[in-house]
PDB file of N, CA and C in Angstrom:
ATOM      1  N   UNK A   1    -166.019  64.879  72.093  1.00  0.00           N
ATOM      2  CA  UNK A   1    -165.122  64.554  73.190  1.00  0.00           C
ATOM      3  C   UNK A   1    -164.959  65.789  74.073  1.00  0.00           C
ATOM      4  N   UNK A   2    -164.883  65.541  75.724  1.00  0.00           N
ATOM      5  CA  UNK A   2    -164.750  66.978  76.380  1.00  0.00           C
ATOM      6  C   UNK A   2    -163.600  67.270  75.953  1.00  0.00           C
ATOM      7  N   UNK A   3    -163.474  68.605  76.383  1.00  0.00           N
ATOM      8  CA  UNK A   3    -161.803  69.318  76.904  1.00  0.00           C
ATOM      9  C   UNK A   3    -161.099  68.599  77.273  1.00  0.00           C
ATOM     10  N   UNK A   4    -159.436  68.591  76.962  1.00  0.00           N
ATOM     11  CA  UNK A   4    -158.312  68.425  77.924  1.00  0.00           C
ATOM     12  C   UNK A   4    -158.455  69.580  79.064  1.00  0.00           C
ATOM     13  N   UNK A   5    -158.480  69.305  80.313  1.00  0.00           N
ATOM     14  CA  UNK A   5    -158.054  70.395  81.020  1.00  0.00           C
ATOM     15  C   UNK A   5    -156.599  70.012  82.010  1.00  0.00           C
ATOM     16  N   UNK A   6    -155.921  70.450  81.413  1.00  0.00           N
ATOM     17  CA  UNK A   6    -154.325  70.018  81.733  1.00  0.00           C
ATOM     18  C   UNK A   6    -154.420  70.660  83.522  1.00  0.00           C
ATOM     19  N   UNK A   7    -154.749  71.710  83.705  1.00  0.00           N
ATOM     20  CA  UNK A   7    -154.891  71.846  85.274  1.00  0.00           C
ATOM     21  C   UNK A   7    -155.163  70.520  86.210  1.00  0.00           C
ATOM     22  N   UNK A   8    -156.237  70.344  85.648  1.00  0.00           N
ATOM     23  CA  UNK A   8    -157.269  69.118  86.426  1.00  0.00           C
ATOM     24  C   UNK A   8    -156.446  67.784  86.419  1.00  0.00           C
ATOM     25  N   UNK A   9    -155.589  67.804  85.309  1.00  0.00           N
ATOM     26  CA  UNK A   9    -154.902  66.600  85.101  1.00  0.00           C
ATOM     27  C   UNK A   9    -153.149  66.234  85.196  1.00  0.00           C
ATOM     28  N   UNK A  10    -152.861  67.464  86.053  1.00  0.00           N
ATOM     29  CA  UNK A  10    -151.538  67.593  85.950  1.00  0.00           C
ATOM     30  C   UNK A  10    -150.634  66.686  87.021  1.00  0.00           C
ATOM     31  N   UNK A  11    -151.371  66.036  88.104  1.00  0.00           N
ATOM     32  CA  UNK A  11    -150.901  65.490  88.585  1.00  0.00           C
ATOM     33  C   UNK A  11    -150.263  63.662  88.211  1.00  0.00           C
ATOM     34  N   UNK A  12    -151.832  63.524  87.319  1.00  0.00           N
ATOM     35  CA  UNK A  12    -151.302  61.852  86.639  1.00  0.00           C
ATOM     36  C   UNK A  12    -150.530  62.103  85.302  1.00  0.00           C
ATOM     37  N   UNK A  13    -150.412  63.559  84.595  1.00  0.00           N
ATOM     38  CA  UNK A  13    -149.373  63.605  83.105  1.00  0.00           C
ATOM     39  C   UNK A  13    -148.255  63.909  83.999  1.00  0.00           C
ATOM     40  N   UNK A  14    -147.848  64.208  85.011  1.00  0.00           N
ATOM     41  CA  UNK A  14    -146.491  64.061  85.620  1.00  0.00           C
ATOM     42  C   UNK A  14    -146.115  63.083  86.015  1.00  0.00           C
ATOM     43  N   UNK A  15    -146.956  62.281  86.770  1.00  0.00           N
ATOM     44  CA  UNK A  15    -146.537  61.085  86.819  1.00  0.00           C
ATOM     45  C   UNK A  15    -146.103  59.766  86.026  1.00  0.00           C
ATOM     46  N   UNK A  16    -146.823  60.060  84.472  1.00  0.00           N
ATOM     47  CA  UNK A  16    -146.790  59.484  83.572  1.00  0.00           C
ATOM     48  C   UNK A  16    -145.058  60.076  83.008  1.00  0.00           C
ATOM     49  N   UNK A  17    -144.721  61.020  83.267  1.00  0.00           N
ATOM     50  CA  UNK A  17    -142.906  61.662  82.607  1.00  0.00           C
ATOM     51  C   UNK A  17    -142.372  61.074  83.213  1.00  0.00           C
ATOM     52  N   UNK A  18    -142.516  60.847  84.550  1.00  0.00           N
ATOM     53  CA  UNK A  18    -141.473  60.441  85.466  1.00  0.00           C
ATOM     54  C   UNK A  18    -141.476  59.112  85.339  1.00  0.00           C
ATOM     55  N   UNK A  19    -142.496  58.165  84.732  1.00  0.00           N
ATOM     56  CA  UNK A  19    -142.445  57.090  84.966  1.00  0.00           C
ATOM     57  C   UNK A  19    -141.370  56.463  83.013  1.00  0.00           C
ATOM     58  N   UNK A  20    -141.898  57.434  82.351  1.00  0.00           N
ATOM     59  CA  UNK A  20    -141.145  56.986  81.413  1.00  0.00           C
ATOM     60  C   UNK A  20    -139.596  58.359  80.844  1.00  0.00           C
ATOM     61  N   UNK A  21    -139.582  58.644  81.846  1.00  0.00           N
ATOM     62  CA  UNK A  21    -138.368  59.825  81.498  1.00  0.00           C
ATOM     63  C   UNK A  21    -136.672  59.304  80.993  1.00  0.00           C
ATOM     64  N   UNK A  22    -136.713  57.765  80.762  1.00  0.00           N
ATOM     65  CA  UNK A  22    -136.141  56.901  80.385  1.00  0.00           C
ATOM     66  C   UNK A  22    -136.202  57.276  78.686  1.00  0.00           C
ATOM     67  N   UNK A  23    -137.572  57.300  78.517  1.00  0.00           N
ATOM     68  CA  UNK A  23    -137.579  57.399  76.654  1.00  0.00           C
ATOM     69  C   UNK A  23    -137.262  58.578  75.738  1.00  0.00           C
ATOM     70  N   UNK A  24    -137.387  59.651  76.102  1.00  0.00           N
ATOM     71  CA  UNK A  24    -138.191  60.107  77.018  1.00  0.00           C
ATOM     72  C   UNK A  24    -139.719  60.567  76.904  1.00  0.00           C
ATOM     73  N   UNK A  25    -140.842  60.846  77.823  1.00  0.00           N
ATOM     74  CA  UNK A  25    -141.913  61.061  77.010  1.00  0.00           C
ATOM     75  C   UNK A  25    -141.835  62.392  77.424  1.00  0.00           C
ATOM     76  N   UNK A  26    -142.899  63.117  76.172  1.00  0.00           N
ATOM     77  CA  UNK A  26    -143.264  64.959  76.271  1.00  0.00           C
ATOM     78  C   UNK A  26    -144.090  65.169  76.681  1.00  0.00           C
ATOM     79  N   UNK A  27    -144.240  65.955  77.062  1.00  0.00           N
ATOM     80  CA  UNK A  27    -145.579  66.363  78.087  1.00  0.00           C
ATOM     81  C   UNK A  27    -146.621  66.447  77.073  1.00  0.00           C
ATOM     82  N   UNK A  28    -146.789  66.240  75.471  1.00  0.00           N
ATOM     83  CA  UNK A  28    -147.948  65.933  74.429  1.00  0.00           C
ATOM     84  C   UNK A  28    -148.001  64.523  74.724  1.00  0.00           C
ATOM     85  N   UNK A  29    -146.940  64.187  74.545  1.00  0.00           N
ATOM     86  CA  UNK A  29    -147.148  62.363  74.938  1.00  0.00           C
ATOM     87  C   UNK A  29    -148.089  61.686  76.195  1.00  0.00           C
ATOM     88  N   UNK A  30    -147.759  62.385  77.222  1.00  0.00           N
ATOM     89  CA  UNK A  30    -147.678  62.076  78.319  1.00  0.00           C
ATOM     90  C   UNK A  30    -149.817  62.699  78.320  1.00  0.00           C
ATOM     91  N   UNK A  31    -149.939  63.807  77.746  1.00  0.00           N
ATOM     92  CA  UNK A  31    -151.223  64.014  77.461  1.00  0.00           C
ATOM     93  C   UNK A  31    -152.089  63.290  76.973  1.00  0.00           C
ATOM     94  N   UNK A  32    -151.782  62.691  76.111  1.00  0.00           N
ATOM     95  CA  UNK A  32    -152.348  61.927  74.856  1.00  0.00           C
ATOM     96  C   UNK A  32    -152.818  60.067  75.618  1.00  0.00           C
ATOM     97  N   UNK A  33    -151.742  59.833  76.652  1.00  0.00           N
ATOM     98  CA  UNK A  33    -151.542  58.388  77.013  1.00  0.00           C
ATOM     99  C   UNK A  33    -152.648  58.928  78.652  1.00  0.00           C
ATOM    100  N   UNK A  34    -152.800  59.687  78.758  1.00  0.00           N
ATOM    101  CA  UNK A  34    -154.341  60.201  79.868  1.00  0.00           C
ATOM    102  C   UNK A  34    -155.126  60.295  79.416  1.00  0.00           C
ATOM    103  N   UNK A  35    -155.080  60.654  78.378  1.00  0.00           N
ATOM    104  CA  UNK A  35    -156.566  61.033  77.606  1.00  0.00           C
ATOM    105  C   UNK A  35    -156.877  59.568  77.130  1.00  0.00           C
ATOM    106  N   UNK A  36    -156.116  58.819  77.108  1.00  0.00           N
ATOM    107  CA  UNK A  36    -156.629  57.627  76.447  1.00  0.00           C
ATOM    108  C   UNK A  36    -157.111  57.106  77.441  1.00  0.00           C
ATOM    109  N   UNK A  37    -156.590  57.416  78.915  1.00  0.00           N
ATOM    110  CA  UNK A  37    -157.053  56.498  80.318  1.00  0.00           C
ATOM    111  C   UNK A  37    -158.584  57.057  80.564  1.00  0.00           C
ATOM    112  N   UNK A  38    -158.792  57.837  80.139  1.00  0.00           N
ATOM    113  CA  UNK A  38    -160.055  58.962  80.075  1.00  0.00           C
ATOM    114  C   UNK A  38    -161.012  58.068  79.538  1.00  0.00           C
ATOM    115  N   UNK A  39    -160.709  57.577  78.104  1.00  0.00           N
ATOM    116  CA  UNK A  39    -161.901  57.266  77.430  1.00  0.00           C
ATOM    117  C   UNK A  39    -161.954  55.619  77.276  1.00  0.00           C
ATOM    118  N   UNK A  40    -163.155  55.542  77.002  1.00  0.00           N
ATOM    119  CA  UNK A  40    -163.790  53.180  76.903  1.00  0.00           C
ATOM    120  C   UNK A  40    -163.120  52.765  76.185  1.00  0.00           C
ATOM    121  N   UNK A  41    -163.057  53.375  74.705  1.00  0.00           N
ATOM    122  CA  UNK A  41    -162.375  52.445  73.535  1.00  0.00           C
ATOM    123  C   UNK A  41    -161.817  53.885  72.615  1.00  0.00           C
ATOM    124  N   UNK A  42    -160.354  54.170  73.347  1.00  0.00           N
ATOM    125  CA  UNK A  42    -159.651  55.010  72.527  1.00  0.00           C
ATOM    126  C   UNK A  42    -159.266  54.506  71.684  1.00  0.00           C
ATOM    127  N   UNK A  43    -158.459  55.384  70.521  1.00  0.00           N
ATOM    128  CA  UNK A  43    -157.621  54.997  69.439  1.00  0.00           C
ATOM    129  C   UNK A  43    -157.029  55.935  68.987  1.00  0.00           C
ATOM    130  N   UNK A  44    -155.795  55.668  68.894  1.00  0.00           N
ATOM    131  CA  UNK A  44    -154.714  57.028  69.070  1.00  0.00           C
ATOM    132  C   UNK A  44    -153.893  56.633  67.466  1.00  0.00           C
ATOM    133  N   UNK A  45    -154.222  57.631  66.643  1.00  0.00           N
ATOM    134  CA  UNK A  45    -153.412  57.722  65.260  1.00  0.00           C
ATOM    135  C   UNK A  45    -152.077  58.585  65.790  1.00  0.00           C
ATOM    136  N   UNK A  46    -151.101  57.983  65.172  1.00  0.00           N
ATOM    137  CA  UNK A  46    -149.596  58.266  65.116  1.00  0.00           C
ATOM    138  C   UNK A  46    -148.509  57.721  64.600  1.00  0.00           C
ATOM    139  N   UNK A  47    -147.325  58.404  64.423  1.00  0.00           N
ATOM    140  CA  UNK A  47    -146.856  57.903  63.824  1.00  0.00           C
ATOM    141  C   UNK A  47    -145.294  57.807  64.742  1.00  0.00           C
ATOM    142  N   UNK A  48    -145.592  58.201  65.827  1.00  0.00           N
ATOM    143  CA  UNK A  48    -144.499  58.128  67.300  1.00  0.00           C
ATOM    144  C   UNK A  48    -144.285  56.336  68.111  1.00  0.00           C
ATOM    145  N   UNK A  49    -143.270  55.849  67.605  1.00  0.00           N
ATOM    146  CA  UNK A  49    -143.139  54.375  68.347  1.00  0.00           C
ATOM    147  C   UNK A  49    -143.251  54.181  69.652  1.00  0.00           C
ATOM    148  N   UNK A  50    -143.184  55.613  70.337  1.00  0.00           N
ATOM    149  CA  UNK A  50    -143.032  55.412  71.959  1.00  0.00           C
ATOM    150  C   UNK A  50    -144.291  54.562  72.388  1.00  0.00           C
ATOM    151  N   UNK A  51    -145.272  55.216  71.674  1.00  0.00           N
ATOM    152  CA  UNK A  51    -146.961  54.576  72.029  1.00  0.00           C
ATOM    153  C   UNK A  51    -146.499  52.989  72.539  1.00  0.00           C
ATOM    154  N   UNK A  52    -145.260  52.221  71.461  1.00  0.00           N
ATOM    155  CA  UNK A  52    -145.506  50.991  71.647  1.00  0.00           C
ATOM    156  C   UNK A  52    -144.934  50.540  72.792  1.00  0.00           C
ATOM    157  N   UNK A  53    -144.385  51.840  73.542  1.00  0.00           N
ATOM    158  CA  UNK A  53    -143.828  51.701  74.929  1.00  0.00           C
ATOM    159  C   UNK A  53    -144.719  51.787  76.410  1.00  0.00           C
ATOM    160  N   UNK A  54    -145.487  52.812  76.037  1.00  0.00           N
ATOM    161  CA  UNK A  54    -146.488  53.967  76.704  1.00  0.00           C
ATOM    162  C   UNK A  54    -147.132  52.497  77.117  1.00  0.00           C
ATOM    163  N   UNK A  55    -147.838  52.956  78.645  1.00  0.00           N
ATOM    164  CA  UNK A  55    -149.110  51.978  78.901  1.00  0.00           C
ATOM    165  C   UNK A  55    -150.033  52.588  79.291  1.00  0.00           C
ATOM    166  N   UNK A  56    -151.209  52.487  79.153  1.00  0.00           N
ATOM    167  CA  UNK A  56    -152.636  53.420  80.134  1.00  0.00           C
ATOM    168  C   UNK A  56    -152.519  51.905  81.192  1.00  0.00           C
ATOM    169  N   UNK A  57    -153.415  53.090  82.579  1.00  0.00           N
ATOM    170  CA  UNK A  57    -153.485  52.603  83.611  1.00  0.00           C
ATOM    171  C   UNK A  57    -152.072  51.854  83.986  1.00  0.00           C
ATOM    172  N   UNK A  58    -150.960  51.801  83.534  1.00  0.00           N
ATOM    173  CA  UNK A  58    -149.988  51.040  84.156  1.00  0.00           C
ATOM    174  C   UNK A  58    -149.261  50.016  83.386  1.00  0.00           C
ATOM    175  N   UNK A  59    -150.579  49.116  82.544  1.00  0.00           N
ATOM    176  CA  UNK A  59    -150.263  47.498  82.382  1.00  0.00           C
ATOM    177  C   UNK A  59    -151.310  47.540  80.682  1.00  0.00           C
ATOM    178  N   UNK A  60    -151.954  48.650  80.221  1.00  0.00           N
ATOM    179  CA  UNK A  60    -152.613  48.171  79.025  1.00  0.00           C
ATOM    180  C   UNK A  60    -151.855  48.903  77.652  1.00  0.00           C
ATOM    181  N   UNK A  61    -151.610  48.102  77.236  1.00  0.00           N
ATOM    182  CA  UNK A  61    -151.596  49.067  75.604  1.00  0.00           C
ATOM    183  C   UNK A  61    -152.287  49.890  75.425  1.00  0.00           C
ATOM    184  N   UNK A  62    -151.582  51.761  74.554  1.00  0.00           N
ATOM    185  CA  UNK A  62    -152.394  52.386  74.515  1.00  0.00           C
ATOM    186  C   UNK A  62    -153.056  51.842  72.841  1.00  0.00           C
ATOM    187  N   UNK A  63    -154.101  51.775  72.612  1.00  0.00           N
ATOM    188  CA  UNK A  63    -154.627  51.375  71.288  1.00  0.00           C
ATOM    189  C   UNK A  63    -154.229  52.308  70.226  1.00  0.00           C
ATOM    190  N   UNK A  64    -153.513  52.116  68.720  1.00  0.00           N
ATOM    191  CA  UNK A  64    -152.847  52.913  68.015  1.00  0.00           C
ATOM    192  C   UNK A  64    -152.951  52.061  67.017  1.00  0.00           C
ATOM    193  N   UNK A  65    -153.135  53.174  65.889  1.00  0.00           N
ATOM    194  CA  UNK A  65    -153.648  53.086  64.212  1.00  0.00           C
ATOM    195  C   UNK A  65    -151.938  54.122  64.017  1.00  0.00           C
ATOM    196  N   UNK A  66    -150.908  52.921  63.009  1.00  0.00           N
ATOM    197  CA  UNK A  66    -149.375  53.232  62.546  1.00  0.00           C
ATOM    198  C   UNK A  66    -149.531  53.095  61.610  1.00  0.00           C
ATOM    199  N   UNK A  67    -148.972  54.042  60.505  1.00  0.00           N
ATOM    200  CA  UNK A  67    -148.973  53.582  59.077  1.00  0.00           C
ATOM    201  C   UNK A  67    -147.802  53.054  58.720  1.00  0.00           C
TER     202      UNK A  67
END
């Protein structure tokens, strides 16, 4: 998988806080739910419920393996 490069990407993980600064999300969160917009068929292990809040692109579930 490439790099995160948080520079390159700082404009949509801010937008992603502000949109859920209600829950609130962390700027790891807020990383993690781009990186998933990044890739075809992510899958995000965790054990954080927000995920079941979080959306990529807007409107999709981010895909998540909960134990």
């Amino acid at each position: 998988m490439p790099a995160f490069d948080l520079a390159a990407e700082l404009d949509p993980v801010l937008v992603l806080m502000r949109k859920y600064a209600s829950v609130p999300m962390s700027l790891a969160d807020a990383c993690l739910v781009r990186m998933s917009e990044r890739l075809a068929d992510p899958v995000l292990l965790t054990t954080d419920a927000d995920f079941r809040v979080y959306r990529r692109h807007s409107r999709q579930v981010v895909p998540t393996v909960m134990p």
